[in-house]
Protein backbone atom coordinates (compact mmCIF):
# COMPACT_ATOMS: atom_id res chain seq x y z
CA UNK A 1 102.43 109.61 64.71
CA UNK A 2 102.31 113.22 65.31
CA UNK A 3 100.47 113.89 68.48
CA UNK A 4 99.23 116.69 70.85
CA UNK A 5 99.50 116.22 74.70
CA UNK A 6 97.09 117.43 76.89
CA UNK A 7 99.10 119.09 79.71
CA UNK A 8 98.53 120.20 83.25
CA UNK A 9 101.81 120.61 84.55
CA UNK A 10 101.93 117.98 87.19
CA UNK A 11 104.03 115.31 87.38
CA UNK A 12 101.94 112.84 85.36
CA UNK A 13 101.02 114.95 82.03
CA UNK A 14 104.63 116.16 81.95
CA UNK A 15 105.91 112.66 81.96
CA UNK A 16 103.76 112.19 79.27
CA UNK A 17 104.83 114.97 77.46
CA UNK A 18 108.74 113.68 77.46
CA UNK A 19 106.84 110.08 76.39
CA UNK A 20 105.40 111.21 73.95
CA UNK A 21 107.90 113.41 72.98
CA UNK A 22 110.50 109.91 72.66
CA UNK A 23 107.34 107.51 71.25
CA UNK A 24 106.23 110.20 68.94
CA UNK A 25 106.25 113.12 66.55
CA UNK A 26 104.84 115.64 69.36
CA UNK A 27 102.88 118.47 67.84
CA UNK A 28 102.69 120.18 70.62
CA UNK A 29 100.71 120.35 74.09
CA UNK A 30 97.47 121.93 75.63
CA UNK A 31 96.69 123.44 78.84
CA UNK A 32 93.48 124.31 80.32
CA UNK A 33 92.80 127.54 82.88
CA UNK A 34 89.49 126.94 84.33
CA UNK A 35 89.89 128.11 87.63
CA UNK A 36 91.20 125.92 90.43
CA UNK A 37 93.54 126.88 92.92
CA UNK A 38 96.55 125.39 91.68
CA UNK A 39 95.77 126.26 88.09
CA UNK A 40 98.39 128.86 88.54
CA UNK A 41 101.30 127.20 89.82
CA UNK A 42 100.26 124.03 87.54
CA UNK A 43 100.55 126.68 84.01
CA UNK A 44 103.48 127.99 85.41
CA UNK A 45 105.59 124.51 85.15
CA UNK A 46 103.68 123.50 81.92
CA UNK A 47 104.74 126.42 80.63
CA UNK A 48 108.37 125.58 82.06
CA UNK A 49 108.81 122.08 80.01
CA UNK A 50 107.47 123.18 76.52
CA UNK A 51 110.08 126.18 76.63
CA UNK A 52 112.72 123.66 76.50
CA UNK A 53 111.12 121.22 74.33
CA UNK A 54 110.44 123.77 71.80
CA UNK A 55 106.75 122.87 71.02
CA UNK A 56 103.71 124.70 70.47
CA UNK A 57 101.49 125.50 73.66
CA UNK A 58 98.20 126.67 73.69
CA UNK A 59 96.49 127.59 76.75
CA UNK A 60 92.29 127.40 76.88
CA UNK A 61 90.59 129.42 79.11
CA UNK A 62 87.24 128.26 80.63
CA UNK A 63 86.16 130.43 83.11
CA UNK A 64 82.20 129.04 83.06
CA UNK A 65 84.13 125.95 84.91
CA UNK A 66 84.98 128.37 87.74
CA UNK A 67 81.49 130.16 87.48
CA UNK A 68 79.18 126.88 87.47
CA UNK A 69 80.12 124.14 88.46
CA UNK A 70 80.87 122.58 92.49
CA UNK A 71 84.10 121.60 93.86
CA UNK A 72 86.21 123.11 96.35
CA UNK A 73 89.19 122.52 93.90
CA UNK A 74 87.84 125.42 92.15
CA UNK A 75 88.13 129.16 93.33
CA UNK A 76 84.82 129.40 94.06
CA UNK A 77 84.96 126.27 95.94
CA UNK A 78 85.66 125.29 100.23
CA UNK A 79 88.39 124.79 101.33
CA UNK A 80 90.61 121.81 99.80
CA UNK A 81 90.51 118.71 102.53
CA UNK A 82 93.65 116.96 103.74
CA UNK A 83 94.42 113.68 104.34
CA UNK A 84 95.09 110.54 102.10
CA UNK A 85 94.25 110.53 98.07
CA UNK A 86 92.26 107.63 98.48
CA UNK A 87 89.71 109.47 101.16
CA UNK A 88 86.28 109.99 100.92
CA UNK A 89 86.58 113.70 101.61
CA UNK A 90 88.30 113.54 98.79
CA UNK A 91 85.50 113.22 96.35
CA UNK A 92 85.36 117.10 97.14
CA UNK A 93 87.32 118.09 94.60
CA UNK A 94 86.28 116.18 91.43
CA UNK A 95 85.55 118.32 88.87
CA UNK A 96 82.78 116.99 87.05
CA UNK A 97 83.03 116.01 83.91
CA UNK A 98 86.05 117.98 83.59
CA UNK A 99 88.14 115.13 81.28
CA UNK A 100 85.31 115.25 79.18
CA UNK A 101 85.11 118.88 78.77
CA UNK A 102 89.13 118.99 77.82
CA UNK A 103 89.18 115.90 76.09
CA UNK A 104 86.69 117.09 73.25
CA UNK A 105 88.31 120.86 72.93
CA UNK A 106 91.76 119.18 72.78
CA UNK A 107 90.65 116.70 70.02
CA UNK A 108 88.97 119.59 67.98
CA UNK A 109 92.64 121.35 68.55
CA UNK A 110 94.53 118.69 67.99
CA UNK A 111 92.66 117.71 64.37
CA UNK A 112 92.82 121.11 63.71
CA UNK A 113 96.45 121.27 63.89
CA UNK A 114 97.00 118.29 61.63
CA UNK A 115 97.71 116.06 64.61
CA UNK A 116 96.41 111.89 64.58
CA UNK A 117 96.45 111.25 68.51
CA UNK A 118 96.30 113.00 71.88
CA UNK A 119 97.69 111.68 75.17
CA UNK A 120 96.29 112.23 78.07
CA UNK A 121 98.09 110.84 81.47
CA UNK A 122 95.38 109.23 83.22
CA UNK A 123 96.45 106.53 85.66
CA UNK A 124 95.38 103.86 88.13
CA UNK A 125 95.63 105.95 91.39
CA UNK A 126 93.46 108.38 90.02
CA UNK A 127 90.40 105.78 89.72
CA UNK A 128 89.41 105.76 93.22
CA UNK A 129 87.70 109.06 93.20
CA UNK A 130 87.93 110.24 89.36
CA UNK A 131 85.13 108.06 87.16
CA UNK A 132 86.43 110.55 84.51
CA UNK A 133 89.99 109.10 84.42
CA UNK A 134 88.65 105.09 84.40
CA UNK A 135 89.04 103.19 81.52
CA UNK A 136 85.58 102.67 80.89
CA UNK A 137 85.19 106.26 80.31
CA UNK A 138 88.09 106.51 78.33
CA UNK A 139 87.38 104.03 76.16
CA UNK A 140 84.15 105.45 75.64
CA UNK A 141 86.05 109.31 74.69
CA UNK A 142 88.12 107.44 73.03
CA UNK A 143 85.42 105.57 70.26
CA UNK A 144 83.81 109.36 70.48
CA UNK A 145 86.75 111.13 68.91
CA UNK A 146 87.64 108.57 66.59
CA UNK A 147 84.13 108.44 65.15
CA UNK A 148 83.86 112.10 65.17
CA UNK A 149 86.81 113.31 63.41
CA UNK A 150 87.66 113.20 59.71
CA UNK A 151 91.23 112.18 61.03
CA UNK A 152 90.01 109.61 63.37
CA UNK A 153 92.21 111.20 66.61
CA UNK A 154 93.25 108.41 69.02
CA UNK A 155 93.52 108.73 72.21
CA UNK A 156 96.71 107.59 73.87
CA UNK A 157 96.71 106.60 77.39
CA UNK A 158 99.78 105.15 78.18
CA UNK A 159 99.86 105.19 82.39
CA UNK A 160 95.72 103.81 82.17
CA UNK A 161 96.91 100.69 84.31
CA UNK A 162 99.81 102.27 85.76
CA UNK A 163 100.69 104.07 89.57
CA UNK A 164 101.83 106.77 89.90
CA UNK A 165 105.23 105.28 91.71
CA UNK A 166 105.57 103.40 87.79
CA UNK A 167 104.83 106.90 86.26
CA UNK A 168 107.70 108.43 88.69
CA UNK A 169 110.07 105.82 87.80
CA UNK A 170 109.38 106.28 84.02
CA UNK A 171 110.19 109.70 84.61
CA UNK A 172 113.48 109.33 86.18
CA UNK A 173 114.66 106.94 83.39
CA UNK A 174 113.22 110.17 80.78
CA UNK A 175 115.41 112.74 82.40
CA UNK A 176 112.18 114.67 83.98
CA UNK A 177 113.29 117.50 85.98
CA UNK A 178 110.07 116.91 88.33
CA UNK A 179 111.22 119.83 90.62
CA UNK A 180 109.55 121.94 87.62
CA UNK A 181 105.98 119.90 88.36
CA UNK A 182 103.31 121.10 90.38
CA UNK A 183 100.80 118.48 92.52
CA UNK A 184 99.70 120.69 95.84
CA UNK A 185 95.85 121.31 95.49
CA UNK A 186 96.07 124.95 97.45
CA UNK A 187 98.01 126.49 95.05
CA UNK A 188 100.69 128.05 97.67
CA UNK A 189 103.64 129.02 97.56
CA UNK A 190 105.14 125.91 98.04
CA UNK A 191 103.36 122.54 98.29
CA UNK A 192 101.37 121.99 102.08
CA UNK A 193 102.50 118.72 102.54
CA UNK A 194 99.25 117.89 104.08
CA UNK A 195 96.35 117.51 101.34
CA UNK A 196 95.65 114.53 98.76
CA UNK A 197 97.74 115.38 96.12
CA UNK A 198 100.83 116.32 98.39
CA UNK A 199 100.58 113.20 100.15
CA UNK A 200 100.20 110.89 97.10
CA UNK A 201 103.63 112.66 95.93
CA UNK A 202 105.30 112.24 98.57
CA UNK A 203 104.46 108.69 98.42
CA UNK A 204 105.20 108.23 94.84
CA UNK A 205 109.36 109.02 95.04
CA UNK A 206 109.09 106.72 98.44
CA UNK A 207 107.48 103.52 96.34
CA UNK A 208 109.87 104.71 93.59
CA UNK A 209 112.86 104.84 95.47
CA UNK A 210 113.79 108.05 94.06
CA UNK A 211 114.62 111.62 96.00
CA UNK A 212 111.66 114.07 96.39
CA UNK A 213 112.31 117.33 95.26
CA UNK A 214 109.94 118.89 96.54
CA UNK A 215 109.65 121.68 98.69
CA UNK A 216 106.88 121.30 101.20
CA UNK A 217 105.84 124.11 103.63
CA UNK A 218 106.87 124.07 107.55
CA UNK A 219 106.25 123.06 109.89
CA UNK A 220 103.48 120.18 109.17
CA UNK A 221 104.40 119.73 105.61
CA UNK A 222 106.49 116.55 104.83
């Protein structure tokens, strides 16, 4: 089935990228620049695994997301909390409705490009604070873009019921070089070691039992 990946350049979308890429006939991958602090750093690695893959990328840019809307994940946003994923603070940097915004532009793209499916790596860690990643939404996206395309896109959400320690492990056995993903939410120069996403890394290749390759800022970062 050939299939279109939507593709932030953390570690989950780019282990579904090299799923798909095994499962499926991979059309290629899209990226969205919409103005959070470790959009940057994110593009840069996404940018990384479709080089050696060979696929088509296409980068969106949607600046109104950085203009409007309220999160301090976003530029115009405070400052990015620390502490656990799973924290209350850390309902401070949803992006609302931002899955729904990407979801529909990728499955315009990904019809346009002759594609049947898109995958997007949503997971069961992210459910806590995301009610744009549950599966009650996604089934709900999901009906939407088959009903509203002529080629009846699916959407593929293979890691919907899976942690993100599973989604590390299915990585390893792919051959993901995760040193080329990007998690840290402040968009450094090298991950703090100290907010959400950093810890919930971290965590991840600990519950795996694999080797973190990260490279986490001194002298408080892990």
């Amino acid at each position: 089935m050939k299939t279109f990946v939507l593709l932030s350049g953390g570690m989950d979308s780019v282990t579904a990228l090299h799923w798909a890429a095994q499962e499926h006939e991979l059309s290629g991958a899209v990226s969205f620049d919409y103005g959070s602090k470790h959009n940057e750093r994110e593009l840069e690695q996404a940018r990384w695994h479709v080089a050696r893959l060979g696929i088509r990328h296409e980068v969106v840019h949607l600046p109104f997301v950085n203009d409007l809307f309220a999160s301090d994940l976003l530029k115009s946003g405070g400052e990015v909390p620390e502490g656990h994923y799973a924290d209350e603070n850390m309902k401070r940097t949803v992006v609302p409705f931002r899955n729904g915004i990407m979801l529909a532009i990728a499955c315009g793209l990904a019809e346009s490009a002759g594609a049947e499916a898109l995958v997007i790596a949503a997971h069961a860690g992210d459910h806590t604070i995301y009610p744009d990643c549950r599966e009650a939404f996604m089934q709900a996206m999901a009906s939407a873009m088959r009903e509203g395309t002529y080629a009846r896109i699916e959407l593929l959400r293979p890691f919907i019921a899976m942690d993100k320690a599973g989604i590390t492990k299915l990585g390893g056995a792919l051959g993901v070089d995760f040193s080329h993903t990007w998690s840290c939410y402040k968009g450094g120069t090298k991950h703090c070691g100290r907010c959400g996403t950093c810890v919930e890394r971290h965590e991840a290749f600990q519950l795996a039992g694999m080797p973190d390759p990260t490279d986490y800022a001194p002298p408080a970062g892990l």
